[in-house]
C-alpha atoms as a PDB file:
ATOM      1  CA  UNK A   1      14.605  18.685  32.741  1.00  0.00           C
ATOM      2  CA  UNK A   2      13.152  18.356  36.341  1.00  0.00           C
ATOM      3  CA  UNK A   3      10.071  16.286  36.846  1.00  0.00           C
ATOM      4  CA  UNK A   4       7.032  17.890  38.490  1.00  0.00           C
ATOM      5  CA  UNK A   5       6.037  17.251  42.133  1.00  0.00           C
ATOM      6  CA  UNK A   6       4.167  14.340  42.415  1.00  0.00           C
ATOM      7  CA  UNK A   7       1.102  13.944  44.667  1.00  0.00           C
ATOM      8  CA  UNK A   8       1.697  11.989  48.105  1.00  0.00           C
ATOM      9  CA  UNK A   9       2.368   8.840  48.284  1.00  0.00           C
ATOM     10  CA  UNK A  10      -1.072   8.404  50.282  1.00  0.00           C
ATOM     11  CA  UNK A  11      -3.500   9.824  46.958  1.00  0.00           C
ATOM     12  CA  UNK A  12      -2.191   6.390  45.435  1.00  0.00           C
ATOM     13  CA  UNK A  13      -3.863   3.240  45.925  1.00  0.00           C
ATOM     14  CA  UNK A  14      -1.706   0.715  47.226  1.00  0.00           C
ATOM     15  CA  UNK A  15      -1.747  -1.664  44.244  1.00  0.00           C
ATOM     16  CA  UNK A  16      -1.308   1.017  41.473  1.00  0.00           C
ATOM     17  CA  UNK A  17      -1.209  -1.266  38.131  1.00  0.00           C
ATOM     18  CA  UNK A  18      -4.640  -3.079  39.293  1.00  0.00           C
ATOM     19  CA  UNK A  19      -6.188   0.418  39.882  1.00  0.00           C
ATOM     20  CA  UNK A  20      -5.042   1.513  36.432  1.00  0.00           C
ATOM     21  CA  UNK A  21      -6.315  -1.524  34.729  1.00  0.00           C
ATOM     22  CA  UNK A  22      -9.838  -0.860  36.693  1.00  0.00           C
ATOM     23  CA  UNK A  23      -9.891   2.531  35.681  1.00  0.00           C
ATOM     24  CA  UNK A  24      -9.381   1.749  31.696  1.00  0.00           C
ATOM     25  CA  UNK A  25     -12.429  -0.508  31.930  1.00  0.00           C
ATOM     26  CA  UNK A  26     -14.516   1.818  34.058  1.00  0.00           C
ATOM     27  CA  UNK A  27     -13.330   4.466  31.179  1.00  0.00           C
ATOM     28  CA  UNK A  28     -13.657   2.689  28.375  1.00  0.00           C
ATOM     29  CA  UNK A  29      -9.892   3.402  27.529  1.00  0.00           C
ATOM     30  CA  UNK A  30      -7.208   1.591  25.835  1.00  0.00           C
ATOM     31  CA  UNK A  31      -3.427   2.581  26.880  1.00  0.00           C
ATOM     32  CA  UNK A  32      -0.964   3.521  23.808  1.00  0.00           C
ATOM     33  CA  UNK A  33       2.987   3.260  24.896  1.00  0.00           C
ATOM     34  CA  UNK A  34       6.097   4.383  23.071  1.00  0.00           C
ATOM     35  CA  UNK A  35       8.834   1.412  23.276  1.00  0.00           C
ATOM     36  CA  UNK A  36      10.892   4.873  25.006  1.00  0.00           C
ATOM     37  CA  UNK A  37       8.587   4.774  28.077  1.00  0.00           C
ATOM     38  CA  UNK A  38       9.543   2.887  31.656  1.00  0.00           C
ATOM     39  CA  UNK A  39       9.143  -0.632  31.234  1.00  0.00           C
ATOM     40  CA  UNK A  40       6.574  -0.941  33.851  1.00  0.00           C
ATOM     41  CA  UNK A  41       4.589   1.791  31.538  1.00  0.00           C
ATOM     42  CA  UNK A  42       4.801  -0.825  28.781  1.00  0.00           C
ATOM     43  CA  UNK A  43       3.466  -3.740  30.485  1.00  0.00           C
ATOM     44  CA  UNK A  44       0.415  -1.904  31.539  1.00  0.00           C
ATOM     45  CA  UNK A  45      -0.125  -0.885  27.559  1.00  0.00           C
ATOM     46  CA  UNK A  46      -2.677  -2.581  25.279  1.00  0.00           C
ATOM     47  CA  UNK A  47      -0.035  -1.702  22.393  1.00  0.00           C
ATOM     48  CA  UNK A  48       3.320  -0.666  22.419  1.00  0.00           C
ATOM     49  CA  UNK A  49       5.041   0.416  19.238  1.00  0.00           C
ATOM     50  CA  UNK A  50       7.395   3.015  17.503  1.00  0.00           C
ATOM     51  CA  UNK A  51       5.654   6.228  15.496  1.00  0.00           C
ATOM     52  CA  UNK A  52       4.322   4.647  13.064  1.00  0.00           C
ATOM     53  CA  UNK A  53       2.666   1.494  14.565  1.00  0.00           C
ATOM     54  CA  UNK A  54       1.034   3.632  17.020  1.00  0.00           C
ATOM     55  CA  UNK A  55      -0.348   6.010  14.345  1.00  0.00           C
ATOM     56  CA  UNK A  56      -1.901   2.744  12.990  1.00  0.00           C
ATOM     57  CA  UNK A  57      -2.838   1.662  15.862  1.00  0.00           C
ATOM     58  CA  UNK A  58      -4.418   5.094  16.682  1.00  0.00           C
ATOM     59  CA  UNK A  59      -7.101   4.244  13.514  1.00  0.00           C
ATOM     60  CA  UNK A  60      -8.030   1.196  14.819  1.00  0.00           C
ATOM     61  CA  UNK A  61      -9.485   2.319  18.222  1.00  0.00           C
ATOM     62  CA  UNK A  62     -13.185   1.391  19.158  1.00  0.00           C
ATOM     63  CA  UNK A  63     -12.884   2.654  23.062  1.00  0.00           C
ATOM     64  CA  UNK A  64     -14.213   6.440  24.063  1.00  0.00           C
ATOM     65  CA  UNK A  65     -10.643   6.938  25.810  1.00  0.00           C
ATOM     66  CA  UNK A  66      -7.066   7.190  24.744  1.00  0.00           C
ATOM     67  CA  UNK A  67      -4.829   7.592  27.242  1.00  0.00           C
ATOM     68  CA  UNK A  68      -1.575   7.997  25.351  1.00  0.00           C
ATOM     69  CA  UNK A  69       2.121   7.438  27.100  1.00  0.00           C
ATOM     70  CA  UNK A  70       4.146   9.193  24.815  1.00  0.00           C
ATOM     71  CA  UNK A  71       5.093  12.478  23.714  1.00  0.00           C
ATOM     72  CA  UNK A  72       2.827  15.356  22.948  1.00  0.00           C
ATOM     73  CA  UNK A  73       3.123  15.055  19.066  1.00  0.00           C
ATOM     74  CA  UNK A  74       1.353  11.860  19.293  1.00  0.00           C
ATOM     75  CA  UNK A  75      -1.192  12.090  21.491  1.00  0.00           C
ATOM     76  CA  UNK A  76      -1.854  15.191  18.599  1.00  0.00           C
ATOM     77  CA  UNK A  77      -1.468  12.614  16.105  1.00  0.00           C
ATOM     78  CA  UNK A  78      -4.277  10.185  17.759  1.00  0.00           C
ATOM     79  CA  UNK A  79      -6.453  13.240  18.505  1.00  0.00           C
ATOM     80  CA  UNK A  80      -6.425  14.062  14.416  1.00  0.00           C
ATOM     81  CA  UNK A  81      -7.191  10.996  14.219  1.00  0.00           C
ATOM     82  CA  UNK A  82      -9.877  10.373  16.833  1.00  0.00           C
ATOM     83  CA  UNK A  83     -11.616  13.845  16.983  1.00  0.00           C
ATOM     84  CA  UNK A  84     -14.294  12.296  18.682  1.00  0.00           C
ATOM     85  CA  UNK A  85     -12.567  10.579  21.411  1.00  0.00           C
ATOM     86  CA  UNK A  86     -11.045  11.616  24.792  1.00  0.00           C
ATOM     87  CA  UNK A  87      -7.155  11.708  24.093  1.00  0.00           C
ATOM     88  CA  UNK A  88      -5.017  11.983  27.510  1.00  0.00           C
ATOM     89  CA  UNK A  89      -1.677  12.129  28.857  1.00  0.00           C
ATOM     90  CA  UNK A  90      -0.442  11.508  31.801  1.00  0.00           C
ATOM     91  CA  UNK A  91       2.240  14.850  31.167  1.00  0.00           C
ATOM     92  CA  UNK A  92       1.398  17.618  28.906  1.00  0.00           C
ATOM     93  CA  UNK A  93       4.877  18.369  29.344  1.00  0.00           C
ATOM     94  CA  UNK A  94       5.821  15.573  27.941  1.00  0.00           C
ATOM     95  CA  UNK A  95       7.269  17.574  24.863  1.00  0.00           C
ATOM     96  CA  UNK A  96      10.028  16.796  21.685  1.00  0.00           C
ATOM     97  CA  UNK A  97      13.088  18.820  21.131  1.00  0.00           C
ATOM     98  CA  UNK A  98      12.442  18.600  17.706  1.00  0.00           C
ATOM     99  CA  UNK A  99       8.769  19.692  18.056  1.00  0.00           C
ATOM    100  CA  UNK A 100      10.296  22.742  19.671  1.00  0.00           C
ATOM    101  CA  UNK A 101      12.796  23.843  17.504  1.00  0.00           C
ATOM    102  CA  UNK A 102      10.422  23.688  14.532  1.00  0.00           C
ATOM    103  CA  UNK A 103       8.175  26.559  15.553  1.00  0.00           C
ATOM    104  CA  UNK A 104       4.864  26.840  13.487  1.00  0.00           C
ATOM    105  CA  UNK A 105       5.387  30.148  12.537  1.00  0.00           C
ATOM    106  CA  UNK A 106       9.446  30.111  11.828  1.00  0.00           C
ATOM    107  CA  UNK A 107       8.524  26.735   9.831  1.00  0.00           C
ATOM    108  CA  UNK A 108       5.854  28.372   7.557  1.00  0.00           C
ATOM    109  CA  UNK A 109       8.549  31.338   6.702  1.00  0.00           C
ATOM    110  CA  UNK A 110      10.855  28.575   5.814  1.00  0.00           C
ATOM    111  CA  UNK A 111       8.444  27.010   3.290  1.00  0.00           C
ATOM    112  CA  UNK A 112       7.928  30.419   1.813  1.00  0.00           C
ATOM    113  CA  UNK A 113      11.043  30.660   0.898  1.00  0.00           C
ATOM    114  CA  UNK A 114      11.074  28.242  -0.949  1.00  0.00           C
ATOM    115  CA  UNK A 115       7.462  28.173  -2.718  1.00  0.00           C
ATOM    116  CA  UNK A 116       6.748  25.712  -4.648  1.00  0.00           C
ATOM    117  CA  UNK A 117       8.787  22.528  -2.934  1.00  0.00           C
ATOM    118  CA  UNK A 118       6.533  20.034  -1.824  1.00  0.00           C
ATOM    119  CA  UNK A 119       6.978  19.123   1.945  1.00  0.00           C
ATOM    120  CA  UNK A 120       7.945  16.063   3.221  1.00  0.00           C
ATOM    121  CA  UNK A 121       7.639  16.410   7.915  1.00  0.00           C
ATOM    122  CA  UNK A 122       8.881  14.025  10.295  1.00  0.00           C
ATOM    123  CA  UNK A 123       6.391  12.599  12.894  1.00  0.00           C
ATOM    124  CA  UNK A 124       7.929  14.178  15.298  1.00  0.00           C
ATOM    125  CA  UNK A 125       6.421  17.652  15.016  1.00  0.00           C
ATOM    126  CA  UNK A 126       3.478  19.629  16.155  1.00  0.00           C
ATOM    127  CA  UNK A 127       0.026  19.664  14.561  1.00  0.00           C
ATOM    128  CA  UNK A 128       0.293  22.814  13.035  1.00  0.00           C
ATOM    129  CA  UNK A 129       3.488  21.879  11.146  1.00  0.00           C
ATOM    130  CA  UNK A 130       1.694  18.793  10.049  1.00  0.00           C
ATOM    131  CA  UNK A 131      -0.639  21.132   8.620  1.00  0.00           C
ATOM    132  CA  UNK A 132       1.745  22.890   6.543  1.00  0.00           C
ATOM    133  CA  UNK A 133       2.543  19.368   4.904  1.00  0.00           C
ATOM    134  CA  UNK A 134       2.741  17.451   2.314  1.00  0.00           C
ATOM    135  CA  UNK A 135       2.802  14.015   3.381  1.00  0.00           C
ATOM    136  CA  UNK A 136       3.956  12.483   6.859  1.00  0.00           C
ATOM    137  CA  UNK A 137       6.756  10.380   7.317  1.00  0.00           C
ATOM    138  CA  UNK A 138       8.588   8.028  10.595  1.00  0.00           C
ATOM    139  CA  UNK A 139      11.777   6.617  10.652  1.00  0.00           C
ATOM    140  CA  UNK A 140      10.113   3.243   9.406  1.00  0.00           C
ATOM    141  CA  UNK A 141       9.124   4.937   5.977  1.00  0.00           C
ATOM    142  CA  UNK A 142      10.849   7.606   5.399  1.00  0.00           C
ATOM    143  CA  UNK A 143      12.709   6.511   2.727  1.00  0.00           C
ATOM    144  CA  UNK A 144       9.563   5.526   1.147  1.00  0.00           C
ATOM    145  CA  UNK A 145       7.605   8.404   1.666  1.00  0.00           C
ATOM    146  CA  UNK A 146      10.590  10.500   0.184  1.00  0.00           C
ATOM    147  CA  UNK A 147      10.607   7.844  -2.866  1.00  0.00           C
ATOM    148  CA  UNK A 148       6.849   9.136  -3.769  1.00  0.00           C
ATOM    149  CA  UNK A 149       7.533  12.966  -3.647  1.00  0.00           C
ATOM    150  CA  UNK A 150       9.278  12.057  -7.169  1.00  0.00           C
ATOM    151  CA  UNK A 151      12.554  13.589  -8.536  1.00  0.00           C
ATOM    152  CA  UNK A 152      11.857  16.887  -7.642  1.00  0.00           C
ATOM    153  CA  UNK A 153      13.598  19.117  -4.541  1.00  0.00           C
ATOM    154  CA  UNK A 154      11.369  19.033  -1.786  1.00  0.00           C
ATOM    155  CA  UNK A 155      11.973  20.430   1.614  1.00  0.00           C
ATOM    156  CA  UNK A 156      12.309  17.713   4.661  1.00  0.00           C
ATOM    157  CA  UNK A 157      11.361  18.512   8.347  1.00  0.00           C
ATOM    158  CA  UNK A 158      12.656  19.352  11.245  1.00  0.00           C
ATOM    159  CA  UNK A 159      15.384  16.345  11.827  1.00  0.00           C
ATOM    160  CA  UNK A 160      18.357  17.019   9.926  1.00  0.00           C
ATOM    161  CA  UNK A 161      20.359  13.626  10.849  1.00  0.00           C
ATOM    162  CA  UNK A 162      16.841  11.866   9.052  1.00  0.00           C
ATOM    163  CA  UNK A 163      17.247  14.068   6.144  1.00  0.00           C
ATOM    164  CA  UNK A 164      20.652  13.278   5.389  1.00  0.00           C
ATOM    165  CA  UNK A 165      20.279   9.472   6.180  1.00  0.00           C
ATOM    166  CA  UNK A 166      17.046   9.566   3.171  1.00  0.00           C
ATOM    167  CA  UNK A 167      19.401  11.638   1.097  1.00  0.00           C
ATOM    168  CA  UNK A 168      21.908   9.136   1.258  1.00  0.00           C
ATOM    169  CA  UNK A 169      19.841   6.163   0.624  1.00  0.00           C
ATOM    170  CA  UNK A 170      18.198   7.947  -2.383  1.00  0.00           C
ATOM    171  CA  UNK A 171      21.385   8.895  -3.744  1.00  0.00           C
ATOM    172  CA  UNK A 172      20.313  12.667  -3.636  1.00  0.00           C
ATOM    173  CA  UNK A 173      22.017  16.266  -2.439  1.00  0.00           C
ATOM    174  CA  UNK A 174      19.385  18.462  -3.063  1.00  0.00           C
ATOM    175  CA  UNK A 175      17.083  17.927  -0.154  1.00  0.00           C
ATOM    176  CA  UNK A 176      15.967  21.154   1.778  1.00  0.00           C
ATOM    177  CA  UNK A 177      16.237  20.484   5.304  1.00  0.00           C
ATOM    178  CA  UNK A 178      15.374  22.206   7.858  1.00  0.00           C
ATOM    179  CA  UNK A 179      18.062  21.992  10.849  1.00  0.00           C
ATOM    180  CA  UNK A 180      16.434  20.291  13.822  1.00  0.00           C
ATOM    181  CA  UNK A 181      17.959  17.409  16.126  1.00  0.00           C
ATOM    182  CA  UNK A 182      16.930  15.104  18.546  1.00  0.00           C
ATOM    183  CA  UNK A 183      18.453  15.959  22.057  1.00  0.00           C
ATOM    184  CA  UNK A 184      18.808  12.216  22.815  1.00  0.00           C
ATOM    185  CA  UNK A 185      20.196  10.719  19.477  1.00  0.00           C
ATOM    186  CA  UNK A 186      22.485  13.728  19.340  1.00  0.00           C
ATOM    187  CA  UNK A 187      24.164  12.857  22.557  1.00  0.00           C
ATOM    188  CA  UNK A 188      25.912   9.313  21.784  1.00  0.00           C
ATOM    189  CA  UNK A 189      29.888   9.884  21.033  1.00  0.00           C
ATOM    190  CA  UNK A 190      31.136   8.532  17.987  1.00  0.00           C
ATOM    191  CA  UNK A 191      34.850   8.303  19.776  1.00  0.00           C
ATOM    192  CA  UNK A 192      33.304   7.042  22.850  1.00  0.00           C
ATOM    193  CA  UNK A 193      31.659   4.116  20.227  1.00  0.00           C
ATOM    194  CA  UNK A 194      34.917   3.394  18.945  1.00  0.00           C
ATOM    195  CA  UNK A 195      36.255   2.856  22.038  1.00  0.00           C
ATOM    196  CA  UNK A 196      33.425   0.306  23.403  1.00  0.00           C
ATOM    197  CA  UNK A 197      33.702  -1.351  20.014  1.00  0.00           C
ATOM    198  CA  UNK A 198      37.717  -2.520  20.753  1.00  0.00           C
ATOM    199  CA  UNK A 199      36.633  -3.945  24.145  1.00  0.00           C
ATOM    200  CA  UNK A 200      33.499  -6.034  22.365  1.00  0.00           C
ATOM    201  CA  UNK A 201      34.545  -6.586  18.889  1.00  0.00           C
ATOM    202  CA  UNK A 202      32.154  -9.254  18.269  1.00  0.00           C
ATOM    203  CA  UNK A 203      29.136  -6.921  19.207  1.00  0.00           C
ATOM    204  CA  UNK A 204      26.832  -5.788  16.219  1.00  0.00           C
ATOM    205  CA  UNK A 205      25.995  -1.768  16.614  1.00  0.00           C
ATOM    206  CA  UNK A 206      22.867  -1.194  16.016  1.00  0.00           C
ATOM    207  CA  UNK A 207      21.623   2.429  15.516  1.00  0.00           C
ATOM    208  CA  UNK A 208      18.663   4.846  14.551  1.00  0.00           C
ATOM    209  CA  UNK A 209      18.870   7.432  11.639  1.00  0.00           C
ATOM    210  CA  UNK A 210      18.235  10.566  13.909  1.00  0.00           C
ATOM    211  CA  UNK A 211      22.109   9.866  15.322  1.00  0.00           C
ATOM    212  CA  UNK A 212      25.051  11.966  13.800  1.00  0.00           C
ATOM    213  CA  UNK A 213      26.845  10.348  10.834  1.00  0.00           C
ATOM    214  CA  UNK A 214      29.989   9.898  12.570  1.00  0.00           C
ATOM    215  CA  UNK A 215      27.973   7.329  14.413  1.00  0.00           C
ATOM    216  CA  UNK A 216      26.160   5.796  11.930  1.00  0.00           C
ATOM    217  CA  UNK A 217      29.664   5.389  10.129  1.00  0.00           C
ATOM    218  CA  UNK A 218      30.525   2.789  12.396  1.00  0.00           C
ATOM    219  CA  UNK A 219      26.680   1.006  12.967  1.00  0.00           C
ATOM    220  CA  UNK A 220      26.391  -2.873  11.188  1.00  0.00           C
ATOM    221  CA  UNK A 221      22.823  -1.931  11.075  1.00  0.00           C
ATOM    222  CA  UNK A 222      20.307   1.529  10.752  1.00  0.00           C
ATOM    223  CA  UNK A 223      17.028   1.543  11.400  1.00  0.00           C
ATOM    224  CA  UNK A 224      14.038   2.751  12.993  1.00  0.00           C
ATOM    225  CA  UNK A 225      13.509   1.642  16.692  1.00  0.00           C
ATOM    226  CA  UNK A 226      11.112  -1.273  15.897  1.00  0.00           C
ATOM    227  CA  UNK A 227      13.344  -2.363  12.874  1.00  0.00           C
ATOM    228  CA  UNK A 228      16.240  -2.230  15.894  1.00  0.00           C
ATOM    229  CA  UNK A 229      14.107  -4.282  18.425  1.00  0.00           C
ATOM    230  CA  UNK A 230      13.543  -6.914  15.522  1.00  0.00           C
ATOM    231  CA  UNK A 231      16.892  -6.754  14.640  1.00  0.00           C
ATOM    232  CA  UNK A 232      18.369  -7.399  17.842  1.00  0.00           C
ATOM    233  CA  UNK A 233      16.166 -10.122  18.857  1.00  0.00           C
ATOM    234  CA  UNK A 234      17.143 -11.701  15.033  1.00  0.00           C
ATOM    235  CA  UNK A 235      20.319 -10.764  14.785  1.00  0.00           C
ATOM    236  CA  UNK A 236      23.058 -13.787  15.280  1.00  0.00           C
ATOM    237  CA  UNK A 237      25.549 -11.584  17.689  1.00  0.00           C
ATOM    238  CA  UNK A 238      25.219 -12.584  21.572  1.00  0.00           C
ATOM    239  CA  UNK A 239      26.374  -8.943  22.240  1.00  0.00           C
ATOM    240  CA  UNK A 240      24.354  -5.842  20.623  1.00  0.00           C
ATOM    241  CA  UNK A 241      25.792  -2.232  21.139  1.00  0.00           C
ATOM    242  CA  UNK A 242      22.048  -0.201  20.832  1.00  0.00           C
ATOM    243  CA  UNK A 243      22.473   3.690  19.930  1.00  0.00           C
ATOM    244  CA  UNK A 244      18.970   4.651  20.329  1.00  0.00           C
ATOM    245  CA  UNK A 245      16.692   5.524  23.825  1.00  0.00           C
ATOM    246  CA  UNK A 246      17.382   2.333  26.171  1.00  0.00           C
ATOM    247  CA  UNK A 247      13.770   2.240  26.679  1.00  0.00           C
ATOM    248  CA  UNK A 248      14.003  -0.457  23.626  1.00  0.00           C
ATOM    249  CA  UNK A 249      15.773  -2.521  26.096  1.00  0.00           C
ATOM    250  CA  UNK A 250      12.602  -3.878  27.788  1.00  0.00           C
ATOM    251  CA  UNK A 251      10.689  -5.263  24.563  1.00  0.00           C
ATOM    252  CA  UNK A 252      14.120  -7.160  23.643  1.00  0.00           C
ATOM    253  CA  UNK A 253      14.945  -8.425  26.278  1.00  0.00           C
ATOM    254  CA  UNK A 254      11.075  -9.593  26.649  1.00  0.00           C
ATOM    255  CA  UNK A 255      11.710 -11.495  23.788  1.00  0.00           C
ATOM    256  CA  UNK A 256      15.545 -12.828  23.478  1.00  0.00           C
ATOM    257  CA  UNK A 257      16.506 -12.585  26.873  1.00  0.00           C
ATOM    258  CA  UNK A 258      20.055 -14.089  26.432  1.00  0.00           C
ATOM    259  CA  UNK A 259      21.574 -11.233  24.634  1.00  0.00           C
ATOM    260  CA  UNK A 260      23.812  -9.080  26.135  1.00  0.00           C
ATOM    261  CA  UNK A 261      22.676  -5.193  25.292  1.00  0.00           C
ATOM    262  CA  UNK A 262      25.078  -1.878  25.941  1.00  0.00           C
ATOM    263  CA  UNK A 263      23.899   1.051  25.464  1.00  0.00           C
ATOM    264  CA  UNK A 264      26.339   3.221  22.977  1.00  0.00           C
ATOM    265  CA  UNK A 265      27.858   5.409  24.988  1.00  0.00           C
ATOM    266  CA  UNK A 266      26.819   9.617  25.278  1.00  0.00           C
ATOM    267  CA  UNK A 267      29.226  12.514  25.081  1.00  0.00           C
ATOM    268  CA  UNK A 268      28.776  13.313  28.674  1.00  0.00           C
ATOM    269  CA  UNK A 269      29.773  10.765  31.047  1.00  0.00           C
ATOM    270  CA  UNK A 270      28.342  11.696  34.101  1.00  0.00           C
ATOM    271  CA  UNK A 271      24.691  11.783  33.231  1.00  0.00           C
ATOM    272  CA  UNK A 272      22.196   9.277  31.096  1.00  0.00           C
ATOM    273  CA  UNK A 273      21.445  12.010  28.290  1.00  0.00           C
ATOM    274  CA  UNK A 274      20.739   9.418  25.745  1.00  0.00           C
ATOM    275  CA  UNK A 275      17.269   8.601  27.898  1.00  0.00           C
ATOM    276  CA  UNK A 276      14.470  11.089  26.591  1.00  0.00           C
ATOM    277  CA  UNK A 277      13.941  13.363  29.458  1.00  0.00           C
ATOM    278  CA  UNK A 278      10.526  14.270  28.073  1.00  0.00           C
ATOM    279  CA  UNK A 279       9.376  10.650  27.457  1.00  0.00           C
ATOM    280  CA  UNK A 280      10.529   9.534  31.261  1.00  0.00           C
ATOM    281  CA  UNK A 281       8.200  12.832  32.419  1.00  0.00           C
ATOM    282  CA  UNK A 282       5.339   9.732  32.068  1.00  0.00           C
ATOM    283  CA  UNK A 283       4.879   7.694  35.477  1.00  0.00           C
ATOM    284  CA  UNK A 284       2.677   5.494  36.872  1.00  0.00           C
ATOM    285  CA  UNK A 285       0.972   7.457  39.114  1.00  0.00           C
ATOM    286  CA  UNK A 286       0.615  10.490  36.657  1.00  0.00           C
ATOM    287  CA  UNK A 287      -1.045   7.387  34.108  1.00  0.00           C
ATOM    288  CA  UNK A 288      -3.971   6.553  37.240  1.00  0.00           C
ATOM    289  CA  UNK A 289      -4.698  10.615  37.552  1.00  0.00           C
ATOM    290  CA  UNK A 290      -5.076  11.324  33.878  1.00  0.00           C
ATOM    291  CA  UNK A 291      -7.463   8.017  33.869  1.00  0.00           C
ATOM    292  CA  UNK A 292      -9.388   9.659  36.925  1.00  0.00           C
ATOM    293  CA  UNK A 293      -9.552  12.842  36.034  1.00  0.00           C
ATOM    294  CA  UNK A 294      -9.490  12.496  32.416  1.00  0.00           C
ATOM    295  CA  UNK A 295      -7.361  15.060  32.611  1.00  0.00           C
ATOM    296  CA  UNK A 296      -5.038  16.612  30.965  1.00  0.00           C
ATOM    297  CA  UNK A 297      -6.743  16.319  27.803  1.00  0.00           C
ATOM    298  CA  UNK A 298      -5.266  16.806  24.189  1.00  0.00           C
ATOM    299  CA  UNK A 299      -7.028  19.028  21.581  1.00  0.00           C
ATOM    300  CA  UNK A 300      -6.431  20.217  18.133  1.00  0.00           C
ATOM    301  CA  UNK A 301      -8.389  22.950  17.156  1.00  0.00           C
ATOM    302  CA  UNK A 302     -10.375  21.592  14.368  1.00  0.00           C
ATOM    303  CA  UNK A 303      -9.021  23.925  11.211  1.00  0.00           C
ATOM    304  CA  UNK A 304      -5.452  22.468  11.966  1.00  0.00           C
ATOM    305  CA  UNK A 305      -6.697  18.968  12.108  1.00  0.00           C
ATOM    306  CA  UNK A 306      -8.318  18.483   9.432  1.00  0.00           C
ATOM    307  CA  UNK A 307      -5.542  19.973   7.396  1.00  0.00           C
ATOM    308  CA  UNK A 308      -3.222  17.962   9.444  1.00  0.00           C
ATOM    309  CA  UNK A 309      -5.241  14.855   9.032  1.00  0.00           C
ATOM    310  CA  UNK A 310      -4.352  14.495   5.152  1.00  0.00           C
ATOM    311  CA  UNK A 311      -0.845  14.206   5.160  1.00  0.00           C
ATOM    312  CA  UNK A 312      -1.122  11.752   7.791  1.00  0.00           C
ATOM    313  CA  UNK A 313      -3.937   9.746   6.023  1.00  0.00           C
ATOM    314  CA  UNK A 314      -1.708   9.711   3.163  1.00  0.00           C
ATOM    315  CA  UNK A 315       1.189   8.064   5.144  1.00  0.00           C
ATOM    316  CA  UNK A 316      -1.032   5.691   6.281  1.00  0.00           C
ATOM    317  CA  UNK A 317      -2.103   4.739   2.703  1.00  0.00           C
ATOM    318  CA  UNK A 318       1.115   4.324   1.393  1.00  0.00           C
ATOM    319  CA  UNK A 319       2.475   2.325   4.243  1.00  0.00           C
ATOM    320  CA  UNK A 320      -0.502  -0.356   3.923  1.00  0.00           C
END
């Protein structure tokens, strides 16, 4: 996925990260990061956290501005959350593959055919497939979430590596799942694992739910990306072998900086597919123009979000 021109170098003010931290005063803004954006991205952020924190975070806001480095799903999310506020990104084409291959209209087909089944969506998802849910769920709660759906079938949405990983922690076959996948977590190479595992056998693997099984077959440890982050800063192993974005690298190495951290290795060796090409779309310089322009902006219309807004608020609840 190539990047889109960037303005010349002379548009910029020399000292970038002091003209962005001007510019969220003069605008009132606080900066939301995903632990998946550059590390320089991070340090600029007011809060950094996975889904779920920065939903949380997203209710807490008392500035006019939101300039949120992410993905497009959750800028959405703060705007359903905010609808009074300015939400802005620094790349509206800063997308998900699994917001993509969960089309509104396919998605509300799906449901139909099979009326009746409560639905349980992953995060990671567009507004108005939030609106055709249930209740809300991240990696950090999923299982949860799942737990208060009750006994009966219910369909889960769009990741199908997720669905199977709740399945198997509830003890359950009869999700209905719709088949989505993450482009990055899909990429890391369960032979490829086995192989990096032989040459550091004391390493601890440490991997997210959205991988394929054959993966998480061989991880000491599954979790979402801040349970990962805490793990590996906790964890007693010198050596951790991460199978999730790399962009987790920053916050652990902020705060155990004597670990050694490999990435888990991707199918393809000649490119970095495990980085989220739609995350890295967020740079500095596209972070000073969106807080000078204020532009682009996200909106929901306001039909979807308020149906959207109560399976989120009901995430929220349960994961006080």
């Amino acid at each position: 996925m190539a990047d889109a021109p960037r303005p010349s170098p002379e548009s910029f003010p020399e000292d970038l990260e002091d003209a962005i931290l001007a510019l969220k005063e003069e605008r009132n803004a606080v900066l939301l990061a995903h632990y998946y954006q550059e590390s320089e991205v991070q340090d600029l952020a007011d809060f950094v956290g996975d889904s779920l924190a920065l939903a949380q975070a997203a209710t807490k806001v008392d500035r006019d501005v939101i300039a949120f480095c992410g993905v497009h799903f959750m800028a959405e999310t703060a705007k359903i959350l905010n609808p009074d506020r300015i939400v802005v990104v620094p790349d509206l084409e800063a997308g998900c593959s699994l917001a993509d291959g969960c089309p509104p209209d396919e998605f509300r087909a799906f449901k139909k055919e099979h009326e009746g089944a409560k639905v349980l969506t992953y995060i990671n998802c567009s507004a108005e497939v939030k609106a055709e849910s249930d209740l809300i769920c991240t990696s950090s709660n999923a299982v949860k979430m799942a737990q208060s759906l009750g006994d009966e079938p219910f369909i889960f949405a769009p990741d199908r590596h997720l669905a199977r990983w709740v399945a198997n922690q509830l003890g359950r076959d009869d999700l209905i799942v719709w088949p989505g996948a993450c482009i990055v977590h899909e990429q890391f190479s369960a032979k490829r694992l086995a192989q990096l595992r032989v040459k550091h056998p004391d390493a601890e693997v440490l991997a997210h739910p959205e991988c394929d099984q054959a993966v998480l077959d061989q991880a000491d440890f599954i979790a979402s990306t801040t349970g990962i982050i805490d793990r590996a800063v906790n964890s007693e192993a010198k050596t951790l072998i991460i199978a999730t974005e790399d962009g987790v690298f920053h916050s652990i190495e902020q705060r155990a900086p004597e670990k050694t951290l490999i990435q888990a290795p991707g199918i393809d060796e000649s490119c970095a597919c495990n980085r989220c090409p739609y995350m890295r779309l967020n740079t500095l310089e596209k972070l000073y123009l969106c807080l000078r322009d204020l532009k682009p902006q996200v909106e929901v219309p306001e039909e979807i979000r308020v149906r959207a807004l109560r399976p989120i608020e009901r995430m929220l609840e349960l994961s006080a």
